[in-house]
C-alpha atoms as a PDB file:
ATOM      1  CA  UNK A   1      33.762 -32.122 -39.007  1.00  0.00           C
ATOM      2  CA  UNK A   2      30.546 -30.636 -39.677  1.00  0.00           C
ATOM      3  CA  UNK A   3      30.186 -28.489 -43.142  1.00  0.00           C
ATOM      4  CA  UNK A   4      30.397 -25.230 -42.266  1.00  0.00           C
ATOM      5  CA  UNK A   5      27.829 -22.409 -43.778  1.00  0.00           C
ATOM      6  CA  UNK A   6      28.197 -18.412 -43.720  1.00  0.00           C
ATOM      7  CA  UNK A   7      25.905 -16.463 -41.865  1.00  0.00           C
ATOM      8  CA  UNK A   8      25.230 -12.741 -41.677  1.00  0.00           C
ATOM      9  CA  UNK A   9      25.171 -11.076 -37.924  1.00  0.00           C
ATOM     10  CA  UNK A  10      25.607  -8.725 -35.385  1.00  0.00           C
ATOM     11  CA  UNK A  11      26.312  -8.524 -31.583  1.00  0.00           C
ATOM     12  CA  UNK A  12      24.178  -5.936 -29.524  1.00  0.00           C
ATOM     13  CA  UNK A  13      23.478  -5.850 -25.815  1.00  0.00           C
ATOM     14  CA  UNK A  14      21.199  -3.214 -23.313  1.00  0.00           C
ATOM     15  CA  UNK A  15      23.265  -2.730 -19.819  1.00  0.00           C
ATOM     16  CA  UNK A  16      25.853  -5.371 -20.582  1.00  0.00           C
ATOM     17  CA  UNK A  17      22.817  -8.298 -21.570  1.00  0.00           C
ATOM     18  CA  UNK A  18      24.155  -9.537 -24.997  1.00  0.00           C
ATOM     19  CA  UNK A  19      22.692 -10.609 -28.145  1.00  0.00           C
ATOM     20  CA  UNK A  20      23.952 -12.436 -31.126  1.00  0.00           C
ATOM     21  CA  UNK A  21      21.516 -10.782 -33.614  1.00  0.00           C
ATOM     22  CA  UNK A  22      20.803 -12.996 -37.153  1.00  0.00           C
ATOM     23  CA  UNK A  23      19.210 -10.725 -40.198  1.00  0.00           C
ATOM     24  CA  UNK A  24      17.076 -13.426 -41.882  1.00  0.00           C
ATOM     25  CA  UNK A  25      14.913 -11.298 -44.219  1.00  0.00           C
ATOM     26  CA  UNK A  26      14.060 -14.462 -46.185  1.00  0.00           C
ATOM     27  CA  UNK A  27      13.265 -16.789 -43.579  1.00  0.00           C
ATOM     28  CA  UNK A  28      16.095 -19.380 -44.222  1.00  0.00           C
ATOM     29  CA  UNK A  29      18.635 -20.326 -41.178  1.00  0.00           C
ATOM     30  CA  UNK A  30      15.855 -21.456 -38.484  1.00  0.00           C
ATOM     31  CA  UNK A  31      19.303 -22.479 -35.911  1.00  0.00           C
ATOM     32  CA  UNK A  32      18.549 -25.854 -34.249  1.00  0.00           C
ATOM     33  CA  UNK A  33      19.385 -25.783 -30.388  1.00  0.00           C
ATOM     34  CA  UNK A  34      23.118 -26.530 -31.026  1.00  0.00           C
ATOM     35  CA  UNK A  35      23.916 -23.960 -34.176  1.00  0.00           C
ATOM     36  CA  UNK A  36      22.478 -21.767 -30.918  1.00  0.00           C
ATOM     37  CA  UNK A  37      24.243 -22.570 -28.436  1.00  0.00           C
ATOM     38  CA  UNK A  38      27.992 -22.588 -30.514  1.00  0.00           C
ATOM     39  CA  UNK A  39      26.486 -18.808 -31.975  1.00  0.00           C
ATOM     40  CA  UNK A  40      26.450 -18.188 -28.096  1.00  0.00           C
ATOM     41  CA  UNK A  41      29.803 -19.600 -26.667  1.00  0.00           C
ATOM     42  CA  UNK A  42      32.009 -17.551 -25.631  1.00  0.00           C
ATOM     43  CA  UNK A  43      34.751 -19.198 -26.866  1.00  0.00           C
ATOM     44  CA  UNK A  44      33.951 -21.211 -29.793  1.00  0.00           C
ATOM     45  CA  UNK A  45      31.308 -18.724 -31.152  1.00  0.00           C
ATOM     46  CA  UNK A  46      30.417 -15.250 -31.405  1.00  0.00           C
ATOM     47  CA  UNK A  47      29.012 -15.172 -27.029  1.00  0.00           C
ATOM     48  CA  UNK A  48      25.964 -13.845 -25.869  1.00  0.00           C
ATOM     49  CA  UNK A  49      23.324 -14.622 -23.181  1.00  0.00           C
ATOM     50  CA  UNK A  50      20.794 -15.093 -26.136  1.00  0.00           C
ATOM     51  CA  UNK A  51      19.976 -14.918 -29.993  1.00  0.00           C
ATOM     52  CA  UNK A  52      17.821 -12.641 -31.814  1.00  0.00           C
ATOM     53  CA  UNK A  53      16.429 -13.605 -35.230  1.00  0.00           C
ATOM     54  CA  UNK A  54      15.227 -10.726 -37.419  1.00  0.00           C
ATOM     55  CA  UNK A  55      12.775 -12.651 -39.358  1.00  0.00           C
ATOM     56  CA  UNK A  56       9.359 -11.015 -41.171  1.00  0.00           C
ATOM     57  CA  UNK A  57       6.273 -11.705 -39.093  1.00  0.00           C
ATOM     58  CA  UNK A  58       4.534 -12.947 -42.136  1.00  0.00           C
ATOM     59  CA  UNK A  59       6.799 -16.190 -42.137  1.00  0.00           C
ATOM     60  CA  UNK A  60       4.519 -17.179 -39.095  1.00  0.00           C
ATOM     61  CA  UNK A  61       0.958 -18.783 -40.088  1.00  0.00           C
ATOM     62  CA  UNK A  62      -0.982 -16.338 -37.413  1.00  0.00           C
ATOM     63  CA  UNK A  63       0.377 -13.318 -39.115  1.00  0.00           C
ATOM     64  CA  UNK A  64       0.559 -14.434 -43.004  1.00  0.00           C
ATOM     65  CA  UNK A  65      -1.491 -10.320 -43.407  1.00  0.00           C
ATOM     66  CA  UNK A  66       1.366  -8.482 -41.349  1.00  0.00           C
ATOM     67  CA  UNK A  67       3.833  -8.445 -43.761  1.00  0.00           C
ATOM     68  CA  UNK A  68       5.225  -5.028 -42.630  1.00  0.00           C
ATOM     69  CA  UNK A  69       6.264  -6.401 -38.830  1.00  0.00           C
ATOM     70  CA  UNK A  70       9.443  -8.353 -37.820  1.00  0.00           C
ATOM     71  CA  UNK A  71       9.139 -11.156 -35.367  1.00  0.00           C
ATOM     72  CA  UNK A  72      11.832 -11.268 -32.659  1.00  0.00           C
ATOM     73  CA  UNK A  73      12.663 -15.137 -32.557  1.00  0.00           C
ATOM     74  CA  UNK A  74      14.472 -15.342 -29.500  1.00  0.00           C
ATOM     75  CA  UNK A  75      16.758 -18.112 -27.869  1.00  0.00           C
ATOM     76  CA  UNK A  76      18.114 -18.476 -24.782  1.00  0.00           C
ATOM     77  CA  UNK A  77      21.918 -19.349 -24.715  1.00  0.00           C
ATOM     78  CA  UNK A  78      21.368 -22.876 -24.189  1.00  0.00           C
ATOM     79  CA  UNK A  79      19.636 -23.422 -26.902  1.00  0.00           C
ATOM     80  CA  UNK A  80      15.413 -23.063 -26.077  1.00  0.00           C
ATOM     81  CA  UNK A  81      12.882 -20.916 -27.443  1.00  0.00           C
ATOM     82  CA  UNK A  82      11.343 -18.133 -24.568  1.00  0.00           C
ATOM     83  CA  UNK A  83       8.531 -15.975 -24.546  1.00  0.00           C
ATOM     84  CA  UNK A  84      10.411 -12.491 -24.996  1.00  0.00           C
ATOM     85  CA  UNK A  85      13.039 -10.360 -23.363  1.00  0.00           C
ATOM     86  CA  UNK A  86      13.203  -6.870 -22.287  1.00  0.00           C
ATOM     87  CA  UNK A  87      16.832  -6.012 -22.920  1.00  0.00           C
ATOM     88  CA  UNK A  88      16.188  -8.358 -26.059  1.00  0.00           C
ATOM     89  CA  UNK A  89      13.858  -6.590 -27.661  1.00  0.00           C
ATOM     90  CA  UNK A  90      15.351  -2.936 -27.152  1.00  0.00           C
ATOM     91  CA  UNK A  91      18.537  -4.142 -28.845  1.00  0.00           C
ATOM     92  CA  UNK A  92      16.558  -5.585 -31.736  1.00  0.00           C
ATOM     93  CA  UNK A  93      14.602  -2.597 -32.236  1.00  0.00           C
ATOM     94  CA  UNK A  94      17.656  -0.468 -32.076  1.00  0.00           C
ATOM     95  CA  UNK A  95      18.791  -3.075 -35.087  1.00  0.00           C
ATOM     96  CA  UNK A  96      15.846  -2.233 -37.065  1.00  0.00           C
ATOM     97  CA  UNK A  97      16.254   1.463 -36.908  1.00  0.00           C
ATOM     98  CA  UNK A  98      19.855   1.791 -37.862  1.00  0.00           C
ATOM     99  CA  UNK A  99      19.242  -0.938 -40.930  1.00  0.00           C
ATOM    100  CA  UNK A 100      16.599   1.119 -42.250  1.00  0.00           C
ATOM    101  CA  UNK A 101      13.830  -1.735 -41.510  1.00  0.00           C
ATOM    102  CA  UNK A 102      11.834   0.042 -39.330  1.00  0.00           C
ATOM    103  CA  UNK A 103      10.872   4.170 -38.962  1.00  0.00           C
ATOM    104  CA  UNK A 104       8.718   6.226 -37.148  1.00  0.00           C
ATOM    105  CA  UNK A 105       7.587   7.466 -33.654  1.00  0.00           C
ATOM    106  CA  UNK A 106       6.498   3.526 -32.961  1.00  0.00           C
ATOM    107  CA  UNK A 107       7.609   0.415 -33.797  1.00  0.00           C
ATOM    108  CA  UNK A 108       5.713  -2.370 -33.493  1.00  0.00           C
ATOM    109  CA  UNK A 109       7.423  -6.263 -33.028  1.00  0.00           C
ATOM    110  CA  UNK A 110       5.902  -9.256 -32.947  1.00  0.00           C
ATOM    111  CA  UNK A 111       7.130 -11.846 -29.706  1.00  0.00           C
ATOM    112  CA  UNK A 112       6.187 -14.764 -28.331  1.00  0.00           C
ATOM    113  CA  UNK A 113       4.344 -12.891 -25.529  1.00  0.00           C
ATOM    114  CA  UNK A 114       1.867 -11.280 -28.187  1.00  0.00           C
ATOM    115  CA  UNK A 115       2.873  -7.792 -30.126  1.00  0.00           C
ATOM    116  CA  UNK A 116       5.045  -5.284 -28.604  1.00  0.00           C
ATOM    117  CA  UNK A 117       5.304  -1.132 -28.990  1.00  0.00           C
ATOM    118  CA  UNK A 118       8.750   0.295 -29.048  1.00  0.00           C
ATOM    119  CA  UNK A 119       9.773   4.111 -29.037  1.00  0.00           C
ATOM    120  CA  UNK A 120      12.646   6.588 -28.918  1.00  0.00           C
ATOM    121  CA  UNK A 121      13.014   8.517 -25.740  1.00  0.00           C
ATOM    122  CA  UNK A 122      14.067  12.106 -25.830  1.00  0.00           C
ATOM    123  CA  UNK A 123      17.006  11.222 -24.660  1.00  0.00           C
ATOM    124  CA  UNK A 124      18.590   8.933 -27.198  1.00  0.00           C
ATOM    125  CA  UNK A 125      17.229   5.393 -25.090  1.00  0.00           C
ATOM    126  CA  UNK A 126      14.088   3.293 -25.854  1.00  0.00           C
ATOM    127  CA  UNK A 127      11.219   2.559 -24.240  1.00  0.00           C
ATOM    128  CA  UNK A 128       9.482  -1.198 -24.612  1.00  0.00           C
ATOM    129  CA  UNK A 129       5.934  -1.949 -24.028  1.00  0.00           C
ATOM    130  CA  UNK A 130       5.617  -4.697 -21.819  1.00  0.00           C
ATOM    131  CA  UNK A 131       2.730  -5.320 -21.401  1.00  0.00           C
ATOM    132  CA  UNK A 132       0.383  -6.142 -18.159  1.00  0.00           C
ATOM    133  CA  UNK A 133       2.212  -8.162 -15.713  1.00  0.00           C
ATOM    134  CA  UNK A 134       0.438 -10.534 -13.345  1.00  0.00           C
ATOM    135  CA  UNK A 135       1.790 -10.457  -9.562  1.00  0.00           C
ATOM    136  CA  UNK A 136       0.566 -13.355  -7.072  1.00  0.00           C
ATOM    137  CA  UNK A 137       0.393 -12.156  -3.597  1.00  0.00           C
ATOM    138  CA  UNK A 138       0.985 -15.841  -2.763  1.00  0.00           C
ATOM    139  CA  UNK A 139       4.058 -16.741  -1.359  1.00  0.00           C
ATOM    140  CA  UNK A 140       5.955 -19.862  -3.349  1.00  0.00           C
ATOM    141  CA  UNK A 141       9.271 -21.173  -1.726  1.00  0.00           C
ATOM    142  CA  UNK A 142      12.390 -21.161  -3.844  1.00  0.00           C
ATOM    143  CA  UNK A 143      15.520 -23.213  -3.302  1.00  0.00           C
ATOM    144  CA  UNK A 144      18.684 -21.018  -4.254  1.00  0.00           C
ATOM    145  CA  UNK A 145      22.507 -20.012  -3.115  1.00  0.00           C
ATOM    146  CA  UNK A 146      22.108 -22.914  -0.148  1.00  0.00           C
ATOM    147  CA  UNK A 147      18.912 -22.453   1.404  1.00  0.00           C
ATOM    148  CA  UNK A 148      14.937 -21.626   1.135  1.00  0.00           C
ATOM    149  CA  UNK A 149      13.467 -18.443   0.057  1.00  0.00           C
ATOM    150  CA  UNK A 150       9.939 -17.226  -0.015  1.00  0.00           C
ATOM    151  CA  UNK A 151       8.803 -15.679  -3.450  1.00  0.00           C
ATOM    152  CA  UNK A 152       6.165 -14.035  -5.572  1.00  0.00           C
ATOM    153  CA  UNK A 153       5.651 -15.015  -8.833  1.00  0.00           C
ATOM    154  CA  UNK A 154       5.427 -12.401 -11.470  1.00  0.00           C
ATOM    155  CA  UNK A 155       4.071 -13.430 -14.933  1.00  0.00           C
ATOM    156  CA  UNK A 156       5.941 -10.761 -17.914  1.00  0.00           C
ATOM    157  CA  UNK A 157       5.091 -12.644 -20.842  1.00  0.00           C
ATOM    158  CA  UNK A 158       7.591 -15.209 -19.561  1.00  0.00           C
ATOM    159  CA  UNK A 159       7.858 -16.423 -15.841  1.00  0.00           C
ATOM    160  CA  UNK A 160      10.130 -14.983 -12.850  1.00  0.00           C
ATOM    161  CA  UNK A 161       9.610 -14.892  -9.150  1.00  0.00           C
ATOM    162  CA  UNK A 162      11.184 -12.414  -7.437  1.00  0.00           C
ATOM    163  CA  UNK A 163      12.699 -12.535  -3.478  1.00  0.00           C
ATOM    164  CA  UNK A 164      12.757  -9.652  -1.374  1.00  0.00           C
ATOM    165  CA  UNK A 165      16.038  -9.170   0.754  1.00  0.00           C
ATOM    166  CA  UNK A 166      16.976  -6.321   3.710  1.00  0.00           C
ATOM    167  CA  UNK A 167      20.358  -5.574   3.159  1.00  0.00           C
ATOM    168  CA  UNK A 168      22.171  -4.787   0.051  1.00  0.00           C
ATOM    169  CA  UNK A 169      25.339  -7.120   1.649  1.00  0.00           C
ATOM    170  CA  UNK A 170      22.662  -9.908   1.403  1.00  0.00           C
ATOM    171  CA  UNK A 171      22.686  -9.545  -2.148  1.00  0.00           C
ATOM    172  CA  UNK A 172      26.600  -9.533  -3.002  1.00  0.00           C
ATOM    173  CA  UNK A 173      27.016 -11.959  -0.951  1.00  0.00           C
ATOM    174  CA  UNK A 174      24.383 -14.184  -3.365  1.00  0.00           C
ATOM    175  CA  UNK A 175      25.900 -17.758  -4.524  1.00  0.00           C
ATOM    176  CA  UNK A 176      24.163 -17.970  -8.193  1.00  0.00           C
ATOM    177  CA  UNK A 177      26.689 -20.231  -9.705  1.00  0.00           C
ATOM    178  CA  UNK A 178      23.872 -23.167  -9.815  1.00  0.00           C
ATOM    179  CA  UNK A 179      20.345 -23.075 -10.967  1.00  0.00           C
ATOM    180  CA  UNK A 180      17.877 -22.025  -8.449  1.00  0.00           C
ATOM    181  CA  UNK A 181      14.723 -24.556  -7.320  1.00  0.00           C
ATOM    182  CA  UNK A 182      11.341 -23.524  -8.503  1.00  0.00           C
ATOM    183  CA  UNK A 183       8.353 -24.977  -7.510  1.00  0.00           C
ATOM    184  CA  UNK A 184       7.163 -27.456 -10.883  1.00  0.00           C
ATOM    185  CA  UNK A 185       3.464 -25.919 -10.234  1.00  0.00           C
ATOM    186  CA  UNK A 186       4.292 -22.408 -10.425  1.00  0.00           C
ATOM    187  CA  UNK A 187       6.942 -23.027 -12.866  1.00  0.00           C
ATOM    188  CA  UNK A 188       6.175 -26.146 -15.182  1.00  0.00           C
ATOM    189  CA  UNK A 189       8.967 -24.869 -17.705  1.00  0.00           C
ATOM    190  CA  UNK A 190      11.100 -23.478 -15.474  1.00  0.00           C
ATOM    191  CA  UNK A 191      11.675 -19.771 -14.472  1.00  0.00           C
ATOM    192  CA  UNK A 192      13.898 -16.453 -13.835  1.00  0.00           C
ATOM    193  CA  UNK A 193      14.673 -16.151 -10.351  1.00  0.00           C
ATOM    194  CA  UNK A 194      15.063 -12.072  -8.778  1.00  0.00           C
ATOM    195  CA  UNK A 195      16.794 -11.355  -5.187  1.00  0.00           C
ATOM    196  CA  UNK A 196      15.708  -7.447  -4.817  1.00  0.00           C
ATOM    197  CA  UNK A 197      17.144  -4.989  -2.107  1.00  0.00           C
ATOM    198  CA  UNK A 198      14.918  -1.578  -1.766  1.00  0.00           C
ATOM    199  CA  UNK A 199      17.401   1.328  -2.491  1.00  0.00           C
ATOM    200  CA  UNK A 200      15.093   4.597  -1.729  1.00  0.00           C
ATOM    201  CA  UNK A 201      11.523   5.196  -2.596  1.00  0.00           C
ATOM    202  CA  UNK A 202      11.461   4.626  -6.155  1.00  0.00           C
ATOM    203  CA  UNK A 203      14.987   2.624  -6.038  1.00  0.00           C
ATOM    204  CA  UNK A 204      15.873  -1.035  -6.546  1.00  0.00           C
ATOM    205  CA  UNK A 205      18.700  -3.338  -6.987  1.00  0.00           C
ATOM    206  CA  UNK A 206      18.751  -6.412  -7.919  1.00  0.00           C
ATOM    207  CA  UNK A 207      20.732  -9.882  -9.500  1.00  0.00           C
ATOM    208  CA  UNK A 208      19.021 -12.048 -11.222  1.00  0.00           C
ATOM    209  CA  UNK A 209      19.336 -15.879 -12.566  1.00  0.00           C
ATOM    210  CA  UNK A 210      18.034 -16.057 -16.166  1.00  0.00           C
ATOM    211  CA  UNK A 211      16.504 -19.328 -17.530  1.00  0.00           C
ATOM    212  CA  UNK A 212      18.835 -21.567 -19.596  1.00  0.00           C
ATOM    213  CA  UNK A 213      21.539 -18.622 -19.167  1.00  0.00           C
ATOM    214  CA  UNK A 214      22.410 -18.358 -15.334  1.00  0.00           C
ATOM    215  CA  UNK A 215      23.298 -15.268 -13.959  1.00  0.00           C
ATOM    216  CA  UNK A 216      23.718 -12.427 -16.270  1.00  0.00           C
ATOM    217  CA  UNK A 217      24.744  -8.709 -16.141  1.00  0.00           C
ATOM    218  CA  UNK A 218      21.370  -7.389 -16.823  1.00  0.00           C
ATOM    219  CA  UNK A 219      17.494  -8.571 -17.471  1.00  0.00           C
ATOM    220  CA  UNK A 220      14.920  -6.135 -18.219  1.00  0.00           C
ATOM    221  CA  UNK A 221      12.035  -8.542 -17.714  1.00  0.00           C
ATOM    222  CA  UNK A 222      13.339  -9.627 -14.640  1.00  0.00           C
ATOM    223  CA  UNK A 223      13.710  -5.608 -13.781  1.00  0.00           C
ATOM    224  CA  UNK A 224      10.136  -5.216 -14.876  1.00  0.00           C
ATOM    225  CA  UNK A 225       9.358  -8.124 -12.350  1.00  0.00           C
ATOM    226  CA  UNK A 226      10.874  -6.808  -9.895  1.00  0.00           C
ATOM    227  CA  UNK A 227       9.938  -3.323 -10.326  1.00  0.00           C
ATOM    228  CA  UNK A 228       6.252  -4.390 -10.210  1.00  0.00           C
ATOM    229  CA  UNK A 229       6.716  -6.571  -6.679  1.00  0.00           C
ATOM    230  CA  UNK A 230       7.964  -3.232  -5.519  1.00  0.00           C
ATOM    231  CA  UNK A 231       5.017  -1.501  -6.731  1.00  0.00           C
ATOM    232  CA  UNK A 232       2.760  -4.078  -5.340  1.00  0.00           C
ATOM    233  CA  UNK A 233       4.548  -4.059  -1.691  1.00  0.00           C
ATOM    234  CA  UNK A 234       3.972  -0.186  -1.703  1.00  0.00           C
ATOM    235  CA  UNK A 235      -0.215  -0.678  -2.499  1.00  0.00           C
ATOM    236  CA  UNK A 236      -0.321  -1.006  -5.509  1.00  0.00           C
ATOM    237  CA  UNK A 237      -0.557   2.338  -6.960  1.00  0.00           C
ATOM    238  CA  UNK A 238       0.980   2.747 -10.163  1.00  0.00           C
ATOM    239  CA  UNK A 239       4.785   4.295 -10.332  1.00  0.00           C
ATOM    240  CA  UNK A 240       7.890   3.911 -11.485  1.00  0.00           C
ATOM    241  CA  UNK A 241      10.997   2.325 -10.141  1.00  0.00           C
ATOM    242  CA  UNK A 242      14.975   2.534 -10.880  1.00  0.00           C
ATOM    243  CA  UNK A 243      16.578  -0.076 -11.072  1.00  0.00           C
ATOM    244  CA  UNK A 244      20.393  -1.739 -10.585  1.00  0.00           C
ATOM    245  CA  UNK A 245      21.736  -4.211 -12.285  1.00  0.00           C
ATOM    246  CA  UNK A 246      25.508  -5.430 -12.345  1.00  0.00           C
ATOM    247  CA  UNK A 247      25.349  -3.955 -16.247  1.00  0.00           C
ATOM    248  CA  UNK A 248      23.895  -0.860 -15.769  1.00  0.00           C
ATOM    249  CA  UNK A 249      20.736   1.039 -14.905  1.00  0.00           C
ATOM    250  CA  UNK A 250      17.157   0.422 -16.042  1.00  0.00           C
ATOM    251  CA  UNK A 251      13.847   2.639 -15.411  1.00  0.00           C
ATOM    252  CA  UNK A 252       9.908   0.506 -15.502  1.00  0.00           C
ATOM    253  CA  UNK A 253       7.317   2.418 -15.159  1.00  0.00           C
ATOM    254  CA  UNK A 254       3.883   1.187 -14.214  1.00  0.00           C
ATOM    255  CA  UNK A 255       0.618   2.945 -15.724  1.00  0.00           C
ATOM    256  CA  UNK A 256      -3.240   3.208 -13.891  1.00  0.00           C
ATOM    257  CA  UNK A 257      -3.784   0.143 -16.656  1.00  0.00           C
ATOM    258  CA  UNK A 258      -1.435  -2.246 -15.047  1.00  0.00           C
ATOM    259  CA  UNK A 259       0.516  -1.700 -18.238  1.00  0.00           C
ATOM    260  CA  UNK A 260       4.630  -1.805 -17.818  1.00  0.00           C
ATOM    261  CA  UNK A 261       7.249  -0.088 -19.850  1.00  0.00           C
ATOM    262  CA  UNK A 262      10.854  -0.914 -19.790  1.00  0.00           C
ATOM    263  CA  UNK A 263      13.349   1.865 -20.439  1.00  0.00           C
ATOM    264  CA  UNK A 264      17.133   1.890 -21.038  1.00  0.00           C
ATOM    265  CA  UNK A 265      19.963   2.331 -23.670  1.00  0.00           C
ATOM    266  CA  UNK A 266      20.453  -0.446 -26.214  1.00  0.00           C
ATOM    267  CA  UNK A 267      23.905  -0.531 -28.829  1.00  0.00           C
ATOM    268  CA  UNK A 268      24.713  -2.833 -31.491  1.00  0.00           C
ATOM    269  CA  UNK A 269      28.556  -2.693 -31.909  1.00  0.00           C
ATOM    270  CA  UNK A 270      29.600  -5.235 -34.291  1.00  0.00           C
ATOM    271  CA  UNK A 271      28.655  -6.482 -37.778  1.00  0.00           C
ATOM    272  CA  UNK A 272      29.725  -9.740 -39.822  1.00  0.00           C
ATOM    273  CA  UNK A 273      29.359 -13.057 -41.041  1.00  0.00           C
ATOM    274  CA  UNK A 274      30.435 -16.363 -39.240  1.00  0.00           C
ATOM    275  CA  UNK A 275      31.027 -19.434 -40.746  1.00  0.00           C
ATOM    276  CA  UNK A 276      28.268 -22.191 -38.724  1.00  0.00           C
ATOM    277  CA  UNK A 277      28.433 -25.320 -38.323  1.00  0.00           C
ATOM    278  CA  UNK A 278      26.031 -27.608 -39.780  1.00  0.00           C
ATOM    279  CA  UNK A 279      23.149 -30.082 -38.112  1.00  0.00           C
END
């Protein structure tokens, strides 16, 4: 067996979208793919859909000067590095705040997608800037739950396409036990896949398959891509939309700038340390 090694954490999620969180002020447990994926079992580790390392920005060569930002290393469950995460990144601001490593009206966090705003709602939730998604009027066919789908891809920092549906029985009646078939072109490294029923004017639901996850409760940039498809199939204009998820509800609004903000509660409920396993 494998020497095991202590590590601080905690366990977060935003509308049922869970995070093991690692504190790694000093820039010193870097997981491999398979310390990831054991953090993220749900039986042998800690479980989540994803990690979130809390790790200062400066530890990355393009932002030696930025000492005074956090970088939000994040890993899908199975292991591979992604571009950012909605629900991800509300839960790790939320984890700044109550450790005292981050204050004021805005937070700023460094992602893969570029750097990111956060902020405190009125009402106890938090708002993430997401920045300006692309939507592609072009329709790309998707293989999923048995047969073939026609999609629009939606670029959020990381890739999704998202499939419109008529009836909200269509979408319970979804098979998203096995990974869905994206076009390599669109999707050279793969992609988040979005079936979306309209609601109401300004109200969506939707499931979503989650890259190196599979299906999860919740995904706020796959609610942000979907939100925006909605936008776009209603002119254009900017908005906002509602949206369902299995783990709760989620609100993107949509500026005159094309810019997208994601809004929704975020908890951390647990603290610890868990004995890893080694490389």
């Amino acid at each position: 067996m494998s020497k095991m090694r202590p590590w601080p954490f905690a366990k977060g999620h935003g509308t049922l979208n869970d995070f093991v969180i690692v504190p790694d002020r000093q820039a010193q447990f870097d997981p491999t793919p398979q310390q990831v994926r054991w953090l993220c079992h749900r039986r042998a580790g800690v479980g989540g859909d994803g990690l979130l390392r809390v790790v200062p920005a400066d530890s990355l060569p393009q932002w030696r000067d930025r000492g005074d930002l956090w970088f939000m290393d994040y890993r899908n469950a199975d292991g591979s590095l992604a571009e950012t995460c909605g629900n991800g990144l509300r839960v790790f601001v939320r984890y700044l705040l109550e450790e005292g490593w981050a204050s004021g009206d805005r937070i700023e966090v460094v992602t893969r997608a570029g750097l990111r705003q956060a902020w405190v709602e009125s009402d106890g939730r938090l708002s993430v800037e997401m920045g300006q998604p692309q939507w592609s009027s072009e329709p790309v066919p998707v293989g999923s739950s048995g047969r073939l789908w026609s999609g629009r891809v939606v670029d959020v920092g990381n890739p999704h396409c998202v499939v419109r549906l008529d009836q909200p029985s269509s979408l319970a009646r979804l098979d998203l036990t096995r990974p869905p078939r994206l076009p390599n072109d669109s999707f050279p490294n793969g992609g988040n896949l979005e079936f979306v029923v309209r609601l109401g004017p300004e109200r969506i639901r939707l499931r979503v398959w989650e890259r190196g996850v599979g299906e999860t409760r919740s995904c706020g940039s796959g609610a942000v891509a979907a939100a925006v498809d909605s936008l776009a199939g209603a002119g254009g204009e900017p908005g906002r939309r509602l949206v369902e998820l299995p783990g709760g509800l989620l609100e993107v609004r949509l500026d005159r700038s094309g810019q997208a903000s994601l809004i929704g509660p975020a908890l951390v409920q647990a603290r610890g340390e868990v004995a890893v396993p080694g490389d």
